[in-house]
PDB file of N, CA and C in Angstrom:
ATOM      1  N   UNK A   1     163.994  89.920  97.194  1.00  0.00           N
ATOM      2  CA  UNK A   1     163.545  90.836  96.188  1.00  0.00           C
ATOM      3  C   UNK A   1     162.304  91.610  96.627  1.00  0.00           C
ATOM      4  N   UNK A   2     161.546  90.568  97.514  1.00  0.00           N
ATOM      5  CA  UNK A   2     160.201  91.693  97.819  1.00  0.00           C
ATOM      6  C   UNK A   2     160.481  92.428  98.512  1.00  0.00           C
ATOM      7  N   UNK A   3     161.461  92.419  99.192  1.00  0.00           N
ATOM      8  CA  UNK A   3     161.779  93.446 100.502  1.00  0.00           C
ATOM      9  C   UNK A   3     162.392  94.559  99.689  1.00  0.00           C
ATOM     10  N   UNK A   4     163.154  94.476  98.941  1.00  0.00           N
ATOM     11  CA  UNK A   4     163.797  95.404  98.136  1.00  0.00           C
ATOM     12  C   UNK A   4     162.361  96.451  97.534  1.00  0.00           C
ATOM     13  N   UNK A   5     161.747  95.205  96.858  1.00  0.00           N
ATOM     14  CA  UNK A   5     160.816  96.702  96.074  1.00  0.00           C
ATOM     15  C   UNK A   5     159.857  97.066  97.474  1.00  0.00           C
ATOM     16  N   UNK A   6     160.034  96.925  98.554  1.00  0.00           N
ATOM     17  CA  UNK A   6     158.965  97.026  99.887  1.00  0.00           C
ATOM     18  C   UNK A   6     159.883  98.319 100.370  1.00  0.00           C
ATOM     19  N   UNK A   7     161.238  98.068 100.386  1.00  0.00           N
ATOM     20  CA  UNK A   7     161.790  99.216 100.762  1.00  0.00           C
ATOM     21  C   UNK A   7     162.218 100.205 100.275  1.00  0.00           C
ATOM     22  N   UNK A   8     162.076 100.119  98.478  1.00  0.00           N
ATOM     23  CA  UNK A   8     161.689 101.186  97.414  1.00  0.00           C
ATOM     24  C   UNK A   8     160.479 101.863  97.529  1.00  0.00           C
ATOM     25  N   UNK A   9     159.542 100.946  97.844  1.00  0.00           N
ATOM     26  CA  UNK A   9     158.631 102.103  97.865  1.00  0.00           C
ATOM     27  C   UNK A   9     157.820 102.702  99.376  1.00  0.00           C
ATOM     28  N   UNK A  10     158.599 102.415 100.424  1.00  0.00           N
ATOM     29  CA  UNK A  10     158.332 102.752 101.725  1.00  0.00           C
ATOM     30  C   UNK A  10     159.398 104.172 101.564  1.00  0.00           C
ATOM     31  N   UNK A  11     160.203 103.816 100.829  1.00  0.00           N
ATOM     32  CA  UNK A  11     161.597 104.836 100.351  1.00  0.00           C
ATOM     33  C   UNK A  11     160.682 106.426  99.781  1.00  0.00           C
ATOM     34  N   UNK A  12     160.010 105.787  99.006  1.00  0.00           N
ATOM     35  CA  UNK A  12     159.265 106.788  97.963  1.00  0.00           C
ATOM     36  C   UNK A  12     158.523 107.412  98.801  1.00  0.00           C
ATOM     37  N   UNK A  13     157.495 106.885  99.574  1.00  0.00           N
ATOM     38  CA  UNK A  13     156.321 107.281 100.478  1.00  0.00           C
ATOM     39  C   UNK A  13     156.785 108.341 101.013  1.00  0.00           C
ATOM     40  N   UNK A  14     158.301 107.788 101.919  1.00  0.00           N
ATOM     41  CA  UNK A  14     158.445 108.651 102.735  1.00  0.00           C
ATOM     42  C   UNK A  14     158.589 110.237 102.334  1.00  0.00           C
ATOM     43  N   UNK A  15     159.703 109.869 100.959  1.00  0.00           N
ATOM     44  CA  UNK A  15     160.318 111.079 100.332  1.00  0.00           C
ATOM     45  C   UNK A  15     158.795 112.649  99.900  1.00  0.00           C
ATOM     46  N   UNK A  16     157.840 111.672  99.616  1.00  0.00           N
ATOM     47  CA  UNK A  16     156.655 112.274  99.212  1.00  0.00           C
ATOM     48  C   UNK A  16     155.621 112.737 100.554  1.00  0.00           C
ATOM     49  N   UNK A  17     155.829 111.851 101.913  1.00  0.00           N
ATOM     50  CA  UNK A  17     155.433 112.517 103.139  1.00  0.00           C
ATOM     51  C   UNK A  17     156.202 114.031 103.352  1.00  0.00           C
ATOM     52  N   UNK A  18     157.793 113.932 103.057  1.00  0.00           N
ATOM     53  CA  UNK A  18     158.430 114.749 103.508  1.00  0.00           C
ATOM     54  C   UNK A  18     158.197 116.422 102.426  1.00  0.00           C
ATOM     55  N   UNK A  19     158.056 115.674 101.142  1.00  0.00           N
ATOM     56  CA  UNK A  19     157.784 117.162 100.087  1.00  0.00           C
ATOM     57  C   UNK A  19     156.682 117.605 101.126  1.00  0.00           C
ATOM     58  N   UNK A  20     155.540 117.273 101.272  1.00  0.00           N
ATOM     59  CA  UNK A  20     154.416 117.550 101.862  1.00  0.00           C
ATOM     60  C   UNK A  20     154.592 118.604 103.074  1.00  0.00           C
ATOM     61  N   UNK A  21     155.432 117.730 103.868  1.00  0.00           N
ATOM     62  CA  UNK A  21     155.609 117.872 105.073  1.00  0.00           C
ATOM     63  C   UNK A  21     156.013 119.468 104.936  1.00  0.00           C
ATOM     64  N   UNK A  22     157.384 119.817 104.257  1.00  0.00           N
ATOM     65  CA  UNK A  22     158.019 121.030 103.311  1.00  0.00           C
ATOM     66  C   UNK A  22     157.668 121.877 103.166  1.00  0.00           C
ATOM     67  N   UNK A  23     156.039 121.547 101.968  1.00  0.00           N
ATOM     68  CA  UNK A  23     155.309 122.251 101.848  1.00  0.00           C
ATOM     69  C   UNK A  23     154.271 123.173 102.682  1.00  0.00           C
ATOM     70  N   UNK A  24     153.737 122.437 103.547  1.00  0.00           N
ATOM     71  CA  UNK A  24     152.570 122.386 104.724  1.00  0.00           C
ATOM     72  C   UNK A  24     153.485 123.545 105.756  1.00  0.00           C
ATOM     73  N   UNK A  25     154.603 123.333 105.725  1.00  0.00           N
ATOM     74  CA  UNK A  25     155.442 124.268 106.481  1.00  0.00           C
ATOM     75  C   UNK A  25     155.974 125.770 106.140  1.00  0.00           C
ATOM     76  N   UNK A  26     155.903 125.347 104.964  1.00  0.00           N
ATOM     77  CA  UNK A  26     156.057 126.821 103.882  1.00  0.00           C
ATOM     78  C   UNK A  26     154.770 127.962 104.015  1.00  0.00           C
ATOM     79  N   UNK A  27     153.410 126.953 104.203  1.00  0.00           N
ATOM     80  CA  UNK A  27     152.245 127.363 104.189  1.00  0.00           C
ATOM     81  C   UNK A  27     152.180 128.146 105.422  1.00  0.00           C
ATOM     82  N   UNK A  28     152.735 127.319 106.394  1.00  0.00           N
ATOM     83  CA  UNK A  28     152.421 128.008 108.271  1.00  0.00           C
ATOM     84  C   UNK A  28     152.677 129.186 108.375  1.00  0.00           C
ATOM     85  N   UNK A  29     154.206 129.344 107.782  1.00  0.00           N
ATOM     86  CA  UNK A  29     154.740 130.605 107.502  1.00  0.00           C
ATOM     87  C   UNK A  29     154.330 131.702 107.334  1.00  0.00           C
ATOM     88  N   UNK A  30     153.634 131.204 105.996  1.00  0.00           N
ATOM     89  CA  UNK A  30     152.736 131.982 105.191  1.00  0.00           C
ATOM     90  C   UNK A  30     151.821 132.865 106.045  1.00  0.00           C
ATOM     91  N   UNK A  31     150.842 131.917 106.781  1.00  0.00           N
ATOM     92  CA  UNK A  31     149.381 132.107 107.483  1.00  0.00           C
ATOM     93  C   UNK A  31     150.101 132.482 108.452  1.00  0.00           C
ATOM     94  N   UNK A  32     151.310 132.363 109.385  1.00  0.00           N
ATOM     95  CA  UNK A  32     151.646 133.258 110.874  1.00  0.00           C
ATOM     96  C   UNK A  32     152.005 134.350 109.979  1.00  0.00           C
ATOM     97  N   UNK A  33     152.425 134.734 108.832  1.00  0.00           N
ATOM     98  CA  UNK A  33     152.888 136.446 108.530  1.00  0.00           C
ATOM     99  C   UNK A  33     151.725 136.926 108.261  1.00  0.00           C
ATOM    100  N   UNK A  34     150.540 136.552 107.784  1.00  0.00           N
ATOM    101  CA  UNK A  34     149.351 137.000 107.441  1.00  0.00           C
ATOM    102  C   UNK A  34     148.650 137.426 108.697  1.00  0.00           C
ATOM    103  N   UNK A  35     148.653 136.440 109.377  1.00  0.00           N
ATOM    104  CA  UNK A  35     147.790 136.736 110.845  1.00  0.00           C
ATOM    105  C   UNK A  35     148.641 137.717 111.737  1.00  0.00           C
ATOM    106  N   UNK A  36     149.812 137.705 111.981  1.00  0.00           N
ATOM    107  CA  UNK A  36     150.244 138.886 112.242  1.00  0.00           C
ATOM    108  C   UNK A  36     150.012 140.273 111.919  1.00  0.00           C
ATOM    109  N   UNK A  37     150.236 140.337 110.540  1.00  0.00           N
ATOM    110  CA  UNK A  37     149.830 141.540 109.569  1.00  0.00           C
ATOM    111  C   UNK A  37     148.317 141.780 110.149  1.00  0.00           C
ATOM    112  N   UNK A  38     147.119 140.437 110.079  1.00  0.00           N
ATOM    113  CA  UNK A  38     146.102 140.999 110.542  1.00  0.00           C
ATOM    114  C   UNK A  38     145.790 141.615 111.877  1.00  0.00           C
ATOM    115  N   UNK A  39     146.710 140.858 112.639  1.00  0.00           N
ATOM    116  CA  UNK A  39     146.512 141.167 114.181  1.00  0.00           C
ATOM    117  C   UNK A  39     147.092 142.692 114.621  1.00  0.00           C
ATOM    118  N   UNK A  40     148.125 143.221 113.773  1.00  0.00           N
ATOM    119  CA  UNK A  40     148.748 144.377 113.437  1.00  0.00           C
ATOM    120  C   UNK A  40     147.502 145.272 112.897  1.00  0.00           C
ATOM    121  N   UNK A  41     146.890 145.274 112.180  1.00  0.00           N
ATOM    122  CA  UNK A  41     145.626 145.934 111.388  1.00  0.00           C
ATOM    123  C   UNK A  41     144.755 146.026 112.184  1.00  0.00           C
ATOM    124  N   UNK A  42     143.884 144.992 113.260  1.00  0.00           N
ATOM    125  CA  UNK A  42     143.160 145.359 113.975  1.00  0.00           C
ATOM    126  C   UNK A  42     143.429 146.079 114.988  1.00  0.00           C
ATOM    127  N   UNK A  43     144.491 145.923 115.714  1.00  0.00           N
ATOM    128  CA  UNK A  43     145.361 146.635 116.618  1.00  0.00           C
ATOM    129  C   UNK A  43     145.112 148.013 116.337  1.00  0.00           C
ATOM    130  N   UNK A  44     145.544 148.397 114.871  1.00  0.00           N
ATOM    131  CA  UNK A  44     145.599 150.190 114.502  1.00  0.00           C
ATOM    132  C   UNK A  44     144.289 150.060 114.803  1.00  0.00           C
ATOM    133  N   UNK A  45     143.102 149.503 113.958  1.00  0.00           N
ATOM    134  CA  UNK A  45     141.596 149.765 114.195  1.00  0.00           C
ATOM    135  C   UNK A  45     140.911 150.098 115.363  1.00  0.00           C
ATOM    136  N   UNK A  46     141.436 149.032 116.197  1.00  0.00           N
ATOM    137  CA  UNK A  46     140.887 149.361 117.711  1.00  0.00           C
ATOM    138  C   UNK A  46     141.657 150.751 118.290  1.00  0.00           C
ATOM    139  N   UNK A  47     142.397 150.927 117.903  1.00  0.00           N
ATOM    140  CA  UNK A  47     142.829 152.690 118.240  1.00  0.00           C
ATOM    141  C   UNK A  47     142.546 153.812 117.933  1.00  0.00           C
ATOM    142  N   UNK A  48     142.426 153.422 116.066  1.00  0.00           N
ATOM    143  CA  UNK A  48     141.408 154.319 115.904  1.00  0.00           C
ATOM    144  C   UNK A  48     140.184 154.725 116.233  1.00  0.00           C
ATOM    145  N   UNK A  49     139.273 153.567 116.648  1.00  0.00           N
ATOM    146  CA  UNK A  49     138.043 153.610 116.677  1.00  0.00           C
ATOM    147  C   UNK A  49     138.101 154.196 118.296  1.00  0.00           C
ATOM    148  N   UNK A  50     138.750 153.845 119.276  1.00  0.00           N
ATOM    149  CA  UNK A  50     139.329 154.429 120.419  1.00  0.00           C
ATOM    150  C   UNK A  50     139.316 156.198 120.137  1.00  0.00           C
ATOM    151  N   UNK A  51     139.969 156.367 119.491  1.00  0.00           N
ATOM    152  CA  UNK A  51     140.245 157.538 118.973  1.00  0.00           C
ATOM    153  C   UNK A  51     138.918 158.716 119.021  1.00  0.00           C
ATOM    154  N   UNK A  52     138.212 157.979 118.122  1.00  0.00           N
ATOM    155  CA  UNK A  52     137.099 158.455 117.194  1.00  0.00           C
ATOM    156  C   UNK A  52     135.741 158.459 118.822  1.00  0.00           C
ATOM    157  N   UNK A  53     135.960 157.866 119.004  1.00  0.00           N
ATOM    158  CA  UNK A  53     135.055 157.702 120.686  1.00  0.00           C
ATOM    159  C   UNK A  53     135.723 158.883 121.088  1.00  0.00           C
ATOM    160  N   UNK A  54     136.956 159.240 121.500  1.00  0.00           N
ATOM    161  CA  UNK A  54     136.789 160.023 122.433  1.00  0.00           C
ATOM    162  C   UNK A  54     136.605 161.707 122.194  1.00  0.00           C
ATOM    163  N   UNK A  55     137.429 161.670 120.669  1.00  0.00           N
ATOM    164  CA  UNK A  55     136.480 162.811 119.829  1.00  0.00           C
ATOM    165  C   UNK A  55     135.136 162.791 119.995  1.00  0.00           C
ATOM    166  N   UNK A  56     134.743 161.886 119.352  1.00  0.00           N
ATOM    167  CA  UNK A  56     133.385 162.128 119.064  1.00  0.00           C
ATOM    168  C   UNK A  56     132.638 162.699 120.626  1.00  0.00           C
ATOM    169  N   UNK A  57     133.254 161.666 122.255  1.00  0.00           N
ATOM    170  CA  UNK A  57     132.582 162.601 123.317  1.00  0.00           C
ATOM    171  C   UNK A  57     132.768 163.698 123.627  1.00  0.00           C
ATOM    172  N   UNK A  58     134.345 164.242 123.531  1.00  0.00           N
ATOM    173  CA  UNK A  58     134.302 165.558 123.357  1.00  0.00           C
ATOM    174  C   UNK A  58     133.663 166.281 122.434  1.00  0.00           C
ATOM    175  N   UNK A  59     133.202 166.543 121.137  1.00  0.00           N
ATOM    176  CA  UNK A  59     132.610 166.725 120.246  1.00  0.00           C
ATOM    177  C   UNK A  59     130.990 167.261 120.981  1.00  0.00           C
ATOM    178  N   UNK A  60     130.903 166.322 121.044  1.00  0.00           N
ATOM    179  CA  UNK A  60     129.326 165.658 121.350  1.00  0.00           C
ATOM    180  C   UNK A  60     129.194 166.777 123.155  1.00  0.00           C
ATOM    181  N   UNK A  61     129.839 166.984 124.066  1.00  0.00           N
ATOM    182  CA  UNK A  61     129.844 167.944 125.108  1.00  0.00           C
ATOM    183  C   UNK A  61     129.967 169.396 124.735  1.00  0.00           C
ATOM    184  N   UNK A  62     131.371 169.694 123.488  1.00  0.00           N
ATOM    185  CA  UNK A  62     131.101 170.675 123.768  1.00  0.00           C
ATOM    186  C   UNK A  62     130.319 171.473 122.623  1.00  0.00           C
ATOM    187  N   UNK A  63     129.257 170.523 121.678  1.00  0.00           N
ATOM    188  CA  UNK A  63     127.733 171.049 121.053  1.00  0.00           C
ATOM    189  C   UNK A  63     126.941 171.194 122.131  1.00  0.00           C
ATOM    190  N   UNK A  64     126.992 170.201 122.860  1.00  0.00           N
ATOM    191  CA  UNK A  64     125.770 170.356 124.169  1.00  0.00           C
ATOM    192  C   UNK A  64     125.823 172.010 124.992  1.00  0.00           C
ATOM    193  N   UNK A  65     127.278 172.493 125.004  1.00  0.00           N
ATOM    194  CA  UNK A  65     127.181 173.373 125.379  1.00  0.00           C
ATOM    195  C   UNK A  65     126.774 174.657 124.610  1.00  0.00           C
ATOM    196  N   UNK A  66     127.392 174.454 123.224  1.00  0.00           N
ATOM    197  CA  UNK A  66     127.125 175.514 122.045  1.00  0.00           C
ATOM    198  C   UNK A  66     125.802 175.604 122.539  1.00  0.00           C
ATOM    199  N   UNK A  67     124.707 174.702 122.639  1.00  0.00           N
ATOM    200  CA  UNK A  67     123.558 174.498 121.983  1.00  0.00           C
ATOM    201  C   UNK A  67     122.527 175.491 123.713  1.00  0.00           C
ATOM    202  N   UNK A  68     123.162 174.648 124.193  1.00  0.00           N
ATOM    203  CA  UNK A  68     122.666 175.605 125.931  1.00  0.00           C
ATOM    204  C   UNK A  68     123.392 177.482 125.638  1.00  0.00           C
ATOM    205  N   UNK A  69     124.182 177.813 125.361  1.00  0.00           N
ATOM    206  CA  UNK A  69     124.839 179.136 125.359  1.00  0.00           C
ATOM    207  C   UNK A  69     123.502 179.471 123.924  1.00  0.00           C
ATOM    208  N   UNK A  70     123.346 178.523 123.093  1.00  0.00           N
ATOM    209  CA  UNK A  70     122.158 179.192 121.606  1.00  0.00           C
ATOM    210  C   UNK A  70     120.850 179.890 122.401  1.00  0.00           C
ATOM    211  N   UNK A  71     120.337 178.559 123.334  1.00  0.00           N
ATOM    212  CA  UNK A  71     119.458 178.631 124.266  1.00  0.00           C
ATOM    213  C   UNK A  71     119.455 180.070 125.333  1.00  0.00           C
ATOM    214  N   UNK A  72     120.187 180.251 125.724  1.00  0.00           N
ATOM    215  CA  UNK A  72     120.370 180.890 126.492  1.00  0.00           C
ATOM    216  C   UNK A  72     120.076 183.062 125.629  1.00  0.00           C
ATOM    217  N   UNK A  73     120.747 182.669 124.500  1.00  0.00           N
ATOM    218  CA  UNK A  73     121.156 183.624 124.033  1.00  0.00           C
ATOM    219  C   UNK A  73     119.803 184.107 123.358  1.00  0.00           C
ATOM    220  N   UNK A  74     119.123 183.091 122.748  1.00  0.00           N
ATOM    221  CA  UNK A  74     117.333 183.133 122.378  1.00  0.00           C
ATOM    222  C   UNK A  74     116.532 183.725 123.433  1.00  0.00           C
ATOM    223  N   UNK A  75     116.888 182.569 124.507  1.00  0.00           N
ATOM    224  CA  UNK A  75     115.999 183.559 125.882  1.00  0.00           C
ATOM    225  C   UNK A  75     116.127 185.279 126.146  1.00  0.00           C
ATOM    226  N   UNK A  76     117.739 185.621 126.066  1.00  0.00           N
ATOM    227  CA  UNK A  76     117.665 186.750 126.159  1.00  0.00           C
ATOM    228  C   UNK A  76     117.275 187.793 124.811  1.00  0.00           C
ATOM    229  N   UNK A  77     117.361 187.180 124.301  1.00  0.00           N
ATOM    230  CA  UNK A  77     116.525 188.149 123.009  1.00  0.00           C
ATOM    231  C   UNK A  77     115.147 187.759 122.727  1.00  0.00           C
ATOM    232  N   UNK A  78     114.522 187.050 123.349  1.00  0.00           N
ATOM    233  CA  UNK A  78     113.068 187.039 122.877  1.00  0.00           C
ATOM    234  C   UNK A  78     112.367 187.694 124.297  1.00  0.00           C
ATOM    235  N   UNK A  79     113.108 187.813 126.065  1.00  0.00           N
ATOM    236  CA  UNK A  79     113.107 188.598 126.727  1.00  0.00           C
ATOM    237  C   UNK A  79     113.193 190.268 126.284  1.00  0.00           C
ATOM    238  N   UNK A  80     114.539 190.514 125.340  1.00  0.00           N
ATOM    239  CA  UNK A  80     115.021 192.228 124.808  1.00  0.00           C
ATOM    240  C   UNK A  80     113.280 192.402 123.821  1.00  0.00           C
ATOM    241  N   UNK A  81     113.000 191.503 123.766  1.00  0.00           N
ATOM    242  CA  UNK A  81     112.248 191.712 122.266  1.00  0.00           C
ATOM    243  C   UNK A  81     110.521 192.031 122.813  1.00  0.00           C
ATOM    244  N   UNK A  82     110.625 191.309 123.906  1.00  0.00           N
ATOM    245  CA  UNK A  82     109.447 191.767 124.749  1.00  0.00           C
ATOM    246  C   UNK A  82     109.364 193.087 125.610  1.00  0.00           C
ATOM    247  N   UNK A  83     110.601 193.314 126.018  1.00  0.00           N
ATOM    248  CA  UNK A  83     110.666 194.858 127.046  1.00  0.00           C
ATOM    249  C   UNK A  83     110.496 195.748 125.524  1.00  0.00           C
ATOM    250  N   UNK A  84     111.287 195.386 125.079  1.00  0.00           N
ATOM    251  CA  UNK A  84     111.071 196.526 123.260  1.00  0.00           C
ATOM    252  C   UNK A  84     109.617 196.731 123.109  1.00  0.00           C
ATOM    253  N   UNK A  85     108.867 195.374 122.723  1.00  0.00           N
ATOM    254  CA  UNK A  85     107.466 195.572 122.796  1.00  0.00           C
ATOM    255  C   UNK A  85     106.693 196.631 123.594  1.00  0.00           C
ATOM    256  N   UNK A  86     107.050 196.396 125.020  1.00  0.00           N
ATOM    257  CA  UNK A  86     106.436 197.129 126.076  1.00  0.00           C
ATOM    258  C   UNK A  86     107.070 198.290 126.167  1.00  0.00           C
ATOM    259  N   UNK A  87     107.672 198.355 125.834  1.00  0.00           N
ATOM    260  CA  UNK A  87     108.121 200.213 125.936  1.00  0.00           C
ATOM    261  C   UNK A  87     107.247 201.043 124.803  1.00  0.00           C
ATOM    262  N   UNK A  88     107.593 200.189 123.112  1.00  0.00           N
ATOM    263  CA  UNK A  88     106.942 200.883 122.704  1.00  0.00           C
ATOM    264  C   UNK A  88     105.464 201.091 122.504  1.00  0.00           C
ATOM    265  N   UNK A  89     104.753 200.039 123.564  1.00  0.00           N
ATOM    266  CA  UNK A  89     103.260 200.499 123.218  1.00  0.00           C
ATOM    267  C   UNK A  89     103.163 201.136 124.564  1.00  0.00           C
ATOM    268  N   UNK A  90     103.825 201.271 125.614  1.00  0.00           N
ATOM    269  CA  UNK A  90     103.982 202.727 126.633  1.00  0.00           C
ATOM    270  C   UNK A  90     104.276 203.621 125.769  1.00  0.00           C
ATOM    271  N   UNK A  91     104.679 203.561 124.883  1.00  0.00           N
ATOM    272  CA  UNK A  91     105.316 205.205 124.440  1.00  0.00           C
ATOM    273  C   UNK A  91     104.034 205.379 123.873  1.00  0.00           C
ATOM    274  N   UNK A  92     103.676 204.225 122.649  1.00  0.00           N
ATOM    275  CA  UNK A  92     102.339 204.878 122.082  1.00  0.00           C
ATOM    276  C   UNK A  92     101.230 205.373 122.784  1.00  0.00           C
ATOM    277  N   UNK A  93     101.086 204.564 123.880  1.00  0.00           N
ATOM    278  CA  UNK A  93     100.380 205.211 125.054  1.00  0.00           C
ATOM    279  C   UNK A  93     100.444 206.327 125.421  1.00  0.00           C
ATOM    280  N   UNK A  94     101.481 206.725 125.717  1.00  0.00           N
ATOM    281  CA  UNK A  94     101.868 208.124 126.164  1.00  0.00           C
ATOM    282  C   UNK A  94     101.592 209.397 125.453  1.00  0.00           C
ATOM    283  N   UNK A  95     102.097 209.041 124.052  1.00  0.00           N
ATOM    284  CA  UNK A  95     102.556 209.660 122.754  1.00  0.00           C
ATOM    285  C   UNK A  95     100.608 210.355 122.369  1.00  0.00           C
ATOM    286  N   UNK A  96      99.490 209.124 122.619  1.00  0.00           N
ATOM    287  CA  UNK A  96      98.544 209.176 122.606  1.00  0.00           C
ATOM    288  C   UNK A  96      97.634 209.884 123.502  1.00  0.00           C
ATOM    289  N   UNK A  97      97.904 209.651 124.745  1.00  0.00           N
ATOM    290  CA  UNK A  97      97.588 210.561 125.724  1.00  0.00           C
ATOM    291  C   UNK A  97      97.979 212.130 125.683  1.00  0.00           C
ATOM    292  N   UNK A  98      99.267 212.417 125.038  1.00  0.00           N
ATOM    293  CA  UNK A  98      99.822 213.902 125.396  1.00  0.00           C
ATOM    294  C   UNK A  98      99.618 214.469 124.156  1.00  0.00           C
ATOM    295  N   UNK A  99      99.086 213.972 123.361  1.00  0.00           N
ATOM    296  CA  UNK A  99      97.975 214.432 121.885  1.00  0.00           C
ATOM    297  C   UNK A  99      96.689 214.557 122.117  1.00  0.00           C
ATOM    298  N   UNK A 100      96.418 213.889 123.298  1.00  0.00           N
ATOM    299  CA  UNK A 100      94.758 213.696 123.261  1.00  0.00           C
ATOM    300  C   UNK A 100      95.298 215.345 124.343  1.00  0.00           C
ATOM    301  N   UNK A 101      96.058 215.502 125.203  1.00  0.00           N
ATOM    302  CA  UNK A 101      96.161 217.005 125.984  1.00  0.00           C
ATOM    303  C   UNK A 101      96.040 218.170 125.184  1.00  0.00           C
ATOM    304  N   UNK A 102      97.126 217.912 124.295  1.00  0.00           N
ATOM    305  CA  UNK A 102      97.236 219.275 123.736  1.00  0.00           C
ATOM    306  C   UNK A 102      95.761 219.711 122.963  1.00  0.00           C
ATOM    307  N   UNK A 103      95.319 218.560 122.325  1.00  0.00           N
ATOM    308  CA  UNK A 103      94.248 218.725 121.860  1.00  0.00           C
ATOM    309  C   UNK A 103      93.081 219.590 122.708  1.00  0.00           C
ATOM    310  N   UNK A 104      92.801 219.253 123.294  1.00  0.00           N
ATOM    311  CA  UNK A 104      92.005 219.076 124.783  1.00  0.00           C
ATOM    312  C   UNK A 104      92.479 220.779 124.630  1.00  0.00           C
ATOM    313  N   UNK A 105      93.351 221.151 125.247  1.00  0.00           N
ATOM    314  CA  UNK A 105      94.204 222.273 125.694  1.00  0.00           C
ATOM    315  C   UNK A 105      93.613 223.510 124.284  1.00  0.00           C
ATOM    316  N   UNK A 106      93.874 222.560 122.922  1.00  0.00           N
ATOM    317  CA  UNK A 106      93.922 223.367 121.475  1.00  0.00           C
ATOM    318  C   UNK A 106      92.246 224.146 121.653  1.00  0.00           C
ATOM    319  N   UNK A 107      91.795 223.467 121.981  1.00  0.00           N
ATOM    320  CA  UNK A 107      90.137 223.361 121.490  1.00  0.00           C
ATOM    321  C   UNK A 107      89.224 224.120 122.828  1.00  0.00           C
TER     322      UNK A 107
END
């Protein structure tokens, strides 16, 4: 008789290892489709962010150049802006001198 209820409830144990067991396996499932899905998600991320790098260096070169051609384009107009200067206080010069003649000449 003791063996009987010994092997009823070694019977039971097991049946209740095995729900477990069932369960715990249902779970794995679970967590390998999840971690996939995540490993899938970072995957896109790291491409994007791949992505976004190499925009961003192109990006980032050809401002550097905008910014040298801005440069460049300042120089030559604050150069135009100086010969402008100097011409016109030669002219006033001039303009001044050939007034101070006629004058000269008037008188």
């Amino acid at each position: 008789m003791v063996l009987l209820v010994a092997l009823v409830m070694t019977t039971a144990c097991v049946v209740l290892v095995y729900r477990k067991l069932k369960e715990l396996e249902a779970h794995q499932a679970h967590y390998e489709r999840v971690l996939a899905e995540s490993s899938a998600a970072l995957i896109s991320a790291h491409q994007a962010v791949c992505a976004l790098n190499t925009d961003g260096r192109e990006l980032l070169f050809s401002l550097g150049d905008k910014i040298e051609q801005a440069h460049e384009a300042i120089a030559d107009l604050e150069r135009n802006s100086l010969a402008l200067r100097r011409a016109r206080t030669e002219q006033a010069g001039m303009d001044k001198h050939a007034n101070g003649q006629m004058l000269a000449r008037g008188a």
